[in-house]
C-alpha atoms as a PDB file:
ATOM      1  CA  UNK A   1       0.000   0.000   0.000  1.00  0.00           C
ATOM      2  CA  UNK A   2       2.561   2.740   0.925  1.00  0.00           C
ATOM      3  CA  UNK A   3       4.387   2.262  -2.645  1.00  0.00           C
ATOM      4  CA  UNK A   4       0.929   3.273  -3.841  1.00  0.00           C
ATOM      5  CA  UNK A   5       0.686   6.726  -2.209  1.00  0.00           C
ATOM      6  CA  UNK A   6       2.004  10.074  -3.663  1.00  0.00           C
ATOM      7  CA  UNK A   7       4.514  11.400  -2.626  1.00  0.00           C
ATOM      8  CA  UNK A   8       3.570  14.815  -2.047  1.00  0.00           C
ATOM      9  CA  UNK A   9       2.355  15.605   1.632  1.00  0.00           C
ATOM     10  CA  UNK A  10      -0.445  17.912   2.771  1.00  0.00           C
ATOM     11  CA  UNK A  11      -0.308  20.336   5.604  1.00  0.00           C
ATOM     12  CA  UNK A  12      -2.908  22.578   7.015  1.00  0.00           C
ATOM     13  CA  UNK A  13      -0.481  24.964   8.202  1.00  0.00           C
ATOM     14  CA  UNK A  14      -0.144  24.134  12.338  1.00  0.00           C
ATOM     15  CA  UNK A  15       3.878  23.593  11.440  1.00  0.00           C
ATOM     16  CA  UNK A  16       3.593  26.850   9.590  1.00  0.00           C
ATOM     17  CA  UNK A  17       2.183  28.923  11.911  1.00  0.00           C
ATOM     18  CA  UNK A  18       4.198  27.073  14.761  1.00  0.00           C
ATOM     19  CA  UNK A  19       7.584  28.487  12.661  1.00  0.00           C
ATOM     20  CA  UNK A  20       6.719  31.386  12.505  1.00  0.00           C
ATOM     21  CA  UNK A  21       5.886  31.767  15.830  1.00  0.00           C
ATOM     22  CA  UNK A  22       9.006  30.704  16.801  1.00  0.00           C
ATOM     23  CA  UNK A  23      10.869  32.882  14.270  1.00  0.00           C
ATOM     24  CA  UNK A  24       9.009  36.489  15.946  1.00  0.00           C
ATOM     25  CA  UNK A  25       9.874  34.812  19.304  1.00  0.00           C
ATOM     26  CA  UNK A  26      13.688  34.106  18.652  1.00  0.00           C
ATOM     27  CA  UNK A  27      13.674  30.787  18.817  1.00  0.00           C
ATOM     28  CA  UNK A  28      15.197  28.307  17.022  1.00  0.00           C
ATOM     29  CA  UNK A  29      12.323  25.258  16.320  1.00  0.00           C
ATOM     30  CA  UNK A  30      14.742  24.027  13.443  1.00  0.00           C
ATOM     31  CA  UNK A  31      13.661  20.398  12.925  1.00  0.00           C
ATOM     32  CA  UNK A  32       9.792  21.825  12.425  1.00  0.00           C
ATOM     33  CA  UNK A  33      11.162  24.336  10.762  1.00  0.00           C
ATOM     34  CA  UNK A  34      12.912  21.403   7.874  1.00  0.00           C
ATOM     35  CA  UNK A  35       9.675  19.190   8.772  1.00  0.00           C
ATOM     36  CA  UNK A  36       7.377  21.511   7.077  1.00  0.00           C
ATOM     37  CA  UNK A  37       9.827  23.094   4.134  1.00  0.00           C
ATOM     38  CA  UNK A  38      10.099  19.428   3.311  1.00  0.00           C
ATOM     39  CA  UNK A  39       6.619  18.861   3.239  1.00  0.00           C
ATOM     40  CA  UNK A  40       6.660  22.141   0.645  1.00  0.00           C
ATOM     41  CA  UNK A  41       9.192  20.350  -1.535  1.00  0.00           C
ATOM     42  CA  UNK A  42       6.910  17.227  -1.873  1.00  0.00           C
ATOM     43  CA  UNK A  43       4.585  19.085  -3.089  1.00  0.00           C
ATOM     44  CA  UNK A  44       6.166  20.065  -6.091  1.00  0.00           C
ATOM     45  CA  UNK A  45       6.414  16.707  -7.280  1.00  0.00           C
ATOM     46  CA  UNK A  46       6.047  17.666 -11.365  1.00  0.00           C
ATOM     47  CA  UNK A  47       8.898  19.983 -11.288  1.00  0.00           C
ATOM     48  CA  UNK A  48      11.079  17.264  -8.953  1.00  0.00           C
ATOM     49  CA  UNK A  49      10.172  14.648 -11.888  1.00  0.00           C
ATOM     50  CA  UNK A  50      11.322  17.263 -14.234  1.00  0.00           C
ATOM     51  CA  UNK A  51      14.440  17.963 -12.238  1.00  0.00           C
ATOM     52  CA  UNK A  52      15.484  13.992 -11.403  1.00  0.00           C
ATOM     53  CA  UNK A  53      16.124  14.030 -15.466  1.00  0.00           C
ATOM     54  CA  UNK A  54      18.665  17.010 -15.537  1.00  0.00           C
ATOM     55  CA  UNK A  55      20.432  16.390 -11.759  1.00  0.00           C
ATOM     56  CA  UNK A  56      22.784  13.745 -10.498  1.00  0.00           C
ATOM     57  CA  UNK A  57      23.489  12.454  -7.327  1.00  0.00           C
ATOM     58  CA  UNK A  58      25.638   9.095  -6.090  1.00  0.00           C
ATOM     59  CA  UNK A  59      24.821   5.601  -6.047  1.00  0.00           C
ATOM     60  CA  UNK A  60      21.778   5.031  -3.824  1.00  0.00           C
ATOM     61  CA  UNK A  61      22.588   1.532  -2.903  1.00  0.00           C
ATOM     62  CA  UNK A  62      23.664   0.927   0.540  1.00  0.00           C
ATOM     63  CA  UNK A  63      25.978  -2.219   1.100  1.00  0.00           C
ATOM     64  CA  UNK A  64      25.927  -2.767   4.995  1.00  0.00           C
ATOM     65  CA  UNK A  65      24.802  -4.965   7.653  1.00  0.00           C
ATOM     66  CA  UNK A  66      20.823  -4.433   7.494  1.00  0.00           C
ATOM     67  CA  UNK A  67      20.425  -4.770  11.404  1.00  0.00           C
ATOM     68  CA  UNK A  68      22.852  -2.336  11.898  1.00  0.00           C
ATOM     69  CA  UNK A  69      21.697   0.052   9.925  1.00  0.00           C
ATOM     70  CA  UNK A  70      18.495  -0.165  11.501  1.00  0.00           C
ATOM     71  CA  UNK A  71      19.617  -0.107  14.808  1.00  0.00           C
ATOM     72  CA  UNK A  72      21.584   3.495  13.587  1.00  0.00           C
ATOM     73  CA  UNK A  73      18.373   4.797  12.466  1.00  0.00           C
ATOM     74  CA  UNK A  74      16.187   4.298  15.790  1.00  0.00           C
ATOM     75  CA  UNK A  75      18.925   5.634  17.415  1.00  0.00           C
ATOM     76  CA  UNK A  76      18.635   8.639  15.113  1.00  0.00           C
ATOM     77  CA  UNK A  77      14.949   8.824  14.912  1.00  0.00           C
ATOM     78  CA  UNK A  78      14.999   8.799  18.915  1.00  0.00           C
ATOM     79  CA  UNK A  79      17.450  11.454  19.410  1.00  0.00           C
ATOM     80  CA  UNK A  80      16.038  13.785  16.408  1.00  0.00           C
ATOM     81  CA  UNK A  81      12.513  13.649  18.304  1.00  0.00           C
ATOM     82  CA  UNK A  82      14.125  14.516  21.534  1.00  0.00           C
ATOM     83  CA  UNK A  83      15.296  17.656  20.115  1.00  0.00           C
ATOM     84  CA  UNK A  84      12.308  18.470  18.445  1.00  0.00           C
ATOM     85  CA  UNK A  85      10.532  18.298  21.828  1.00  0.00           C
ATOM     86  CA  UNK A  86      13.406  20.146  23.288  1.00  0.00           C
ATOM     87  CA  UNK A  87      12.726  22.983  20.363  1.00  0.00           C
ATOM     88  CA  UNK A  88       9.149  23.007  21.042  1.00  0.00           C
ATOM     89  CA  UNK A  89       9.100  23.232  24.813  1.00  0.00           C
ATOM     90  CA  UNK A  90      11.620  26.048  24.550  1.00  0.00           C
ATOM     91  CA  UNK A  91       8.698  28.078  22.563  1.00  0.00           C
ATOM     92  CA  UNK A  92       6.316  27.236  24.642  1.00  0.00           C
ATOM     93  CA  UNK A  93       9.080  28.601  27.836  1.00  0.00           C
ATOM     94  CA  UNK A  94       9.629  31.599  26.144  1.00  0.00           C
ATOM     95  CA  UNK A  95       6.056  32.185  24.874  1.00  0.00           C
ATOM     96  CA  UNK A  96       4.506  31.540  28.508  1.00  0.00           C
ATOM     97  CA  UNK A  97       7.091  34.673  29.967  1.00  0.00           C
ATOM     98  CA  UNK A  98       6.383  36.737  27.193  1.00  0.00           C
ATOM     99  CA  UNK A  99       2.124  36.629  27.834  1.00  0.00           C
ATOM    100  CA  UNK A 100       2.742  36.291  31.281  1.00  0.00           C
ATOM    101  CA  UNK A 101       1.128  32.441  31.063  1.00  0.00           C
ATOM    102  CA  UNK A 102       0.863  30.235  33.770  1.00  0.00           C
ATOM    103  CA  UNK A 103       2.747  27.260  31.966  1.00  0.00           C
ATOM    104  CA  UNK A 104       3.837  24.144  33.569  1.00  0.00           C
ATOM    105  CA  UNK A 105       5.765  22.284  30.981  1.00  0.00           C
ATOM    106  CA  UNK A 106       5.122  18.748  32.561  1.00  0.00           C
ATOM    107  CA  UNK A 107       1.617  18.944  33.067  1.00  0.00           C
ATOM    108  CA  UNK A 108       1.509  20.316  29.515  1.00  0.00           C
ATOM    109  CA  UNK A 109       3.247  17.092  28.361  1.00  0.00           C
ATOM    110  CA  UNK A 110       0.966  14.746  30.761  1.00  0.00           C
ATOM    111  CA  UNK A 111      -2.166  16.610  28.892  1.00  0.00           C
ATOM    112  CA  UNK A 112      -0.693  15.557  25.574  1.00  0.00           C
ATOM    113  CA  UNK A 113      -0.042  11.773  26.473  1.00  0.00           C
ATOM    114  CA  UNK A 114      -3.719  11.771  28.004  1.00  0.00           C
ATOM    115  CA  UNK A 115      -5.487  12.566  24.608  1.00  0.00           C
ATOM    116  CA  UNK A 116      -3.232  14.474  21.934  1.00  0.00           C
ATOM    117  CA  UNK A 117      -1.976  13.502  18.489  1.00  0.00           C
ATOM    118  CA  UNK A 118       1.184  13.551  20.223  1.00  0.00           C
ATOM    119  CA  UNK A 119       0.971  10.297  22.579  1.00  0.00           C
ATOM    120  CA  UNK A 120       4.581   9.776  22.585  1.00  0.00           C
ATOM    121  CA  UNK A 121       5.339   7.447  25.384  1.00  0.00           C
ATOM    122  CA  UNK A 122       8.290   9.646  26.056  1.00  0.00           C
ATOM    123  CA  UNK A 123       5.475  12.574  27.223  1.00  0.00           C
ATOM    124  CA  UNK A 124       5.902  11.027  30.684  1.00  0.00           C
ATOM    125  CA  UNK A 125       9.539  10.968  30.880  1.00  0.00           C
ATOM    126  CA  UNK A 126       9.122  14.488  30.022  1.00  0.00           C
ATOM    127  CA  UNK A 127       6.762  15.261  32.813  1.00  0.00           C
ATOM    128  CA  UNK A 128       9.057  13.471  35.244  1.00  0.00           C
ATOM    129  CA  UNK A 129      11.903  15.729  34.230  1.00  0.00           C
ATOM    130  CA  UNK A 130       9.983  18.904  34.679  1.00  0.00           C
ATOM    131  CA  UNK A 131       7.990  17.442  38.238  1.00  0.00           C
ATOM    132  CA  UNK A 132      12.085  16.972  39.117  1.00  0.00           C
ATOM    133  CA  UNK A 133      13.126  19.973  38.215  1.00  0.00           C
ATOM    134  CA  UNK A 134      10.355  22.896  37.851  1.00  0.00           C
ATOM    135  CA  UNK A 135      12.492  25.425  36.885  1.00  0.00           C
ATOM    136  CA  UNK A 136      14.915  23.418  33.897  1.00  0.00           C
ATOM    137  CA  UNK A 137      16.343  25.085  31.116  1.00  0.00           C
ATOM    138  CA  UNK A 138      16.279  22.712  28.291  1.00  0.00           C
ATOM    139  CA  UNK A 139      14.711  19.332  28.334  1.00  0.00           C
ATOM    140  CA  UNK A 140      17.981  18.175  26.716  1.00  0.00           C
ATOM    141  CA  UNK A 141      19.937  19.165  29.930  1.00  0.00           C
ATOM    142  CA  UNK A 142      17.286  16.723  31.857  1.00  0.00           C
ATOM    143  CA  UNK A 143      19.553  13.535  32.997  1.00  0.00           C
ATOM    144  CA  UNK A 144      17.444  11.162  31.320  1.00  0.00           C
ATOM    145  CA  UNK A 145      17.351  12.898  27.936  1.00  0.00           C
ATOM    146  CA  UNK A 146      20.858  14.061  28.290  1.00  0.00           C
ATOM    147  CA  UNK A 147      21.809  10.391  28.783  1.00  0.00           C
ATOM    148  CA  UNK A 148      19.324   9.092  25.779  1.00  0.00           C
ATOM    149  CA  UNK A 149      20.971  11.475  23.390  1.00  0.00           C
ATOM    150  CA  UNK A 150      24.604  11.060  24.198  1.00  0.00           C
ATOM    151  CA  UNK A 151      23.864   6.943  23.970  1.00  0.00           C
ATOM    152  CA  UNK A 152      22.114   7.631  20.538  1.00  0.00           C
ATOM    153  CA  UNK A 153      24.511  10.057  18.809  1.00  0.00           C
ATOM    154  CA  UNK A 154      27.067   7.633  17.226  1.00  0.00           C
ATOM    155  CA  UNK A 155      24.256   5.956  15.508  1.00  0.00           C
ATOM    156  CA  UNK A 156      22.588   9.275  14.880  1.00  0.00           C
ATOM    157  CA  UNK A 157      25.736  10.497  13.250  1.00  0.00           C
ATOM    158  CA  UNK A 158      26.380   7.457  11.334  1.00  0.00           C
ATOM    159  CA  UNK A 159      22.385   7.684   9.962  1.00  0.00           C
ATOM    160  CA  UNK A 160      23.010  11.381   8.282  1.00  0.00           C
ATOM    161  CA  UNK A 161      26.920  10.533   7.382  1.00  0.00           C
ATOM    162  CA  UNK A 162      25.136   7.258   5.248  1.00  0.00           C
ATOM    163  CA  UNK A 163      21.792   9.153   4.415  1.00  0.00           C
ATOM    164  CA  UNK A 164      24.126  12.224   2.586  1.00  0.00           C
ATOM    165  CA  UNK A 165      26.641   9.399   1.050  1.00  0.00           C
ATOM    166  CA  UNK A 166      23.318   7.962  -1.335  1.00  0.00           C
ATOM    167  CA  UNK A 167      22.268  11.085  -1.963  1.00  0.00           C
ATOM    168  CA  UNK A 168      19.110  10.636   0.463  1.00  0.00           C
ATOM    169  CA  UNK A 169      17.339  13.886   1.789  1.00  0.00           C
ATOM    170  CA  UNK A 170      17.018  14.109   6.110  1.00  0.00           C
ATOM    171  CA  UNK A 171      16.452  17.298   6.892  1.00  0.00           C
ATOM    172  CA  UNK A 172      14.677  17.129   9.843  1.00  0.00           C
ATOM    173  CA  UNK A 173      17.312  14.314  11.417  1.00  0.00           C
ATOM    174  CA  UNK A 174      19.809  16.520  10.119  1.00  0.00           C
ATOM    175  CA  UNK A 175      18.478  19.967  11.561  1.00  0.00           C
ATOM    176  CA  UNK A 176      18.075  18.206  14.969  1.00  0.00           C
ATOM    177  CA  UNK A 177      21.765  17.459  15.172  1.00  0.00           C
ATOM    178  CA  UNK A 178      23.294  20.359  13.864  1.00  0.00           C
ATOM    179  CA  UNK A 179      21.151  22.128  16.164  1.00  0.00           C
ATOM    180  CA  UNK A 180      22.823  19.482  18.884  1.00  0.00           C
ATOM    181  CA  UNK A 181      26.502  20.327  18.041  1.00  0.00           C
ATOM    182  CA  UNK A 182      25.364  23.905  18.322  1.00  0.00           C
ATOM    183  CA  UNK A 183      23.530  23.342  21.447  1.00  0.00           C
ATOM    184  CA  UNK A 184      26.662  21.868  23.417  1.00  0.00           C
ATOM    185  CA  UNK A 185      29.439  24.127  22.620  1.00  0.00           C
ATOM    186  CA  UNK A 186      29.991  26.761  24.715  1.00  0.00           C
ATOM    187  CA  UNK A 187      32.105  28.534  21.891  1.00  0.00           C
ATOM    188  CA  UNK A 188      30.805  28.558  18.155  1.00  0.00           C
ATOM    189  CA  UNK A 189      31.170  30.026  15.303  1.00  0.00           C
ATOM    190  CA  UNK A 190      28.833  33.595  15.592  1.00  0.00           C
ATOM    191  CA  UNK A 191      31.921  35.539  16.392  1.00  0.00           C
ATOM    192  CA  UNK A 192      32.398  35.859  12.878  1.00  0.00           C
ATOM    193  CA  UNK A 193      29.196  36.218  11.980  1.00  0.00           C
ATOM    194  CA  UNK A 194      29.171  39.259  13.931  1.00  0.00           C
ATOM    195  CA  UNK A 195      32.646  40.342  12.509  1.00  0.00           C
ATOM    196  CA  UNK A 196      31.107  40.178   9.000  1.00  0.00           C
ATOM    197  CA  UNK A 197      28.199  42.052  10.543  1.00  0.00           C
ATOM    198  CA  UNK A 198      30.258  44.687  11.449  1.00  0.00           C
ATOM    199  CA  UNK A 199      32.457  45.034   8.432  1.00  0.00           C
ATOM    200  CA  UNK A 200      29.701  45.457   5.886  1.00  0.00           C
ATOM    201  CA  UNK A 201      27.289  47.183   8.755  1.00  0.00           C
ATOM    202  CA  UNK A 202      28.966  48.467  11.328  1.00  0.00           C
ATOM    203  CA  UNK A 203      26.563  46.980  13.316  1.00  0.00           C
ATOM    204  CA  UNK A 204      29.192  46.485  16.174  1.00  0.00           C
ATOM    205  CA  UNK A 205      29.778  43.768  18.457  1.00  0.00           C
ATOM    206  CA  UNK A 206      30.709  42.623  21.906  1.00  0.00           C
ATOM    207  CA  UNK A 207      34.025  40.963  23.287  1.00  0.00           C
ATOM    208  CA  UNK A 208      34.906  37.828  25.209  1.00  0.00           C
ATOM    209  CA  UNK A 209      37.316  40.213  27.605  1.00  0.00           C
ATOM    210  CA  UNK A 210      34.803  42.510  28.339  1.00  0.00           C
ATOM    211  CA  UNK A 211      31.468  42.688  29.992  1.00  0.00           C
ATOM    212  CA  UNK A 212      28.566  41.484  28.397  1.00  0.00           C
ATOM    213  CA  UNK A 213      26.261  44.713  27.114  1.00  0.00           C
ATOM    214  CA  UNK A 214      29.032  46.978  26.347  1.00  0.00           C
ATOM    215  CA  UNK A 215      29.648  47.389  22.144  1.00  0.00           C
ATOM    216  CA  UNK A 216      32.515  48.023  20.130  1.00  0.00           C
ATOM    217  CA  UNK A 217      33.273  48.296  16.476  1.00  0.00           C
ATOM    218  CA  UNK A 218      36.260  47.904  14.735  1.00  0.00           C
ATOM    219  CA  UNK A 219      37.458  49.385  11.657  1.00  0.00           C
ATOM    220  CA  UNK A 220      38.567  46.618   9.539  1.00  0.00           C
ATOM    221  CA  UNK A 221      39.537  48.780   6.212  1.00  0.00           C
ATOM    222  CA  UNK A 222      41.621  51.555   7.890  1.00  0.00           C
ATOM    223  CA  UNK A 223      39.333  54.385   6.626  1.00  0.00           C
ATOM    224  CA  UNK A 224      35.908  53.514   7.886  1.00  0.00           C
ATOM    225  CA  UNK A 225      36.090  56.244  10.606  1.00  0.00           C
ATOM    226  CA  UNK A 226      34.228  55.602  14.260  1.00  0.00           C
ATOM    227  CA  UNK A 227      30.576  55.910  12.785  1.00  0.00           C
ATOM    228  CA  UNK A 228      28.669  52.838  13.719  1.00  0.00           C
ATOM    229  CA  UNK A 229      24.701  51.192  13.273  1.00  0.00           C
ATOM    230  CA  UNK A 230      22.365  50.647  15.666  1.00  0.00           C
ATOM    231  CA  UNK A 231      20.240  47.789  17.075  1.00  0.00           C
ATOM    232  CA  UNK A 232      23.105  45.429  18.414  1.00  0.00           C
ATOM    233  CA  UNK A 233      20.747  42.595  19.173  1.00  0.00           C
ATOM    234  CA  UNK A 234      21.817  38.948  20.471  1.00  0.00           C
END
């Protein structure tokens, strides 16, 4: 039956309007974010028939132990949903302090399990993390979750590595664990984002020697003078 069904999925917008949300709110919801652009992309299935006969990508055959391969992708599919709930309770965090809501995360995921489309049986591990800690950051900083994903993430990593090697689209998978990597470092890679900010904009920037809230700008061609933007915003 499933080798019978088109492949171009409908949405009635709840992802859309979830990501955009999250966009005026500031936060990144990145694997609903590649959930629902990929659902767009299906539905242009005439001009991807048209494009399979003009583009090229590698072998799709994948010679590996079956089992294994398997056992990669649970691993992936567990820890990509575990970041998507991470995503989504982090919109609901900031949401609830913005409109002054009376949120309790948990009981929010024990309503769920009771009678949404959700039903994840991982809804009550969430509301045991929260009932543990009321006030937690992240649901991936929760021990149990923390613990799931760092067991998961060689077989997550090994799922996208394959998945990109036969040319096989993952963008949700892949979101959630470059959104990971980003997640865990306490350094990245925004300092030069916010160099080339300031080069083309002046839009200044802050320093790791310095206190956090004070601005500077630098001028990078020797004859750009001390005039800078405004609305330095992290």
């Amino acid at each position: 039956m499933l080798d019978t069904i088109l492949d171009a999925a409908g949405q009635k917008g709840t992802g859309r309007w979830t990501a955009i949300s999250a966009l005026d709110h500031g936060v990144p919801l990145t694997v609903v974010d590649e959930a629902v652009a990929a659902r767009s992309l299906s539905a242009a299935k005439e001009e991807r028939e048209r494009a399979e006969a003009i583009l090229t990508g590698p072998d799709a055959s994948l010679d590996e132990d079956e089992e294994a391969v398997l056992s990669d992708l649970h691993d992936a599919l567990y820890a990509s949903k575990i970041v998507a709930y991470a995503q989504g309770l982090a919109l609901l965090r900031d949401a609830a302090r913005e409109y002054d809501w009376s949120l309790d995360p948990g009981e929010a995921a024990a309503l769920w399990r009771a009678g949404c489309i959700i039903r994840s049986r991982f809804l009550d591990d969430i509301t045991s993390a929260f009932r543990a800690e009321s006030e937690l950051e992240n649901l991936l900083l929760a021990p149990f979750f923390a613990d799931a994903v760092n067991a998961a993430q060689a077989g997550w990593r090994r799922t996208i590595a394959r998945a990109a090697q036969i040319g096989v689209a993952t963008p949700a998978m892949s979101a959630a664990l470059a959104f990971y990597d980003g997640y865990r470092r306490g350094r990245g890679p925004a300092n030069l984002i916010q160099a080339q900010r300031d080069y083309f904009g002046a839009h200044t920037f802050e320093r790791v020697d310095r206190p956090r809230g004070e601005t500077f700008h630098f001028d990078w061609i020797g004859s750009g003078g001390g005039v800078t933007s405004t609305g330095y915003d992290a």
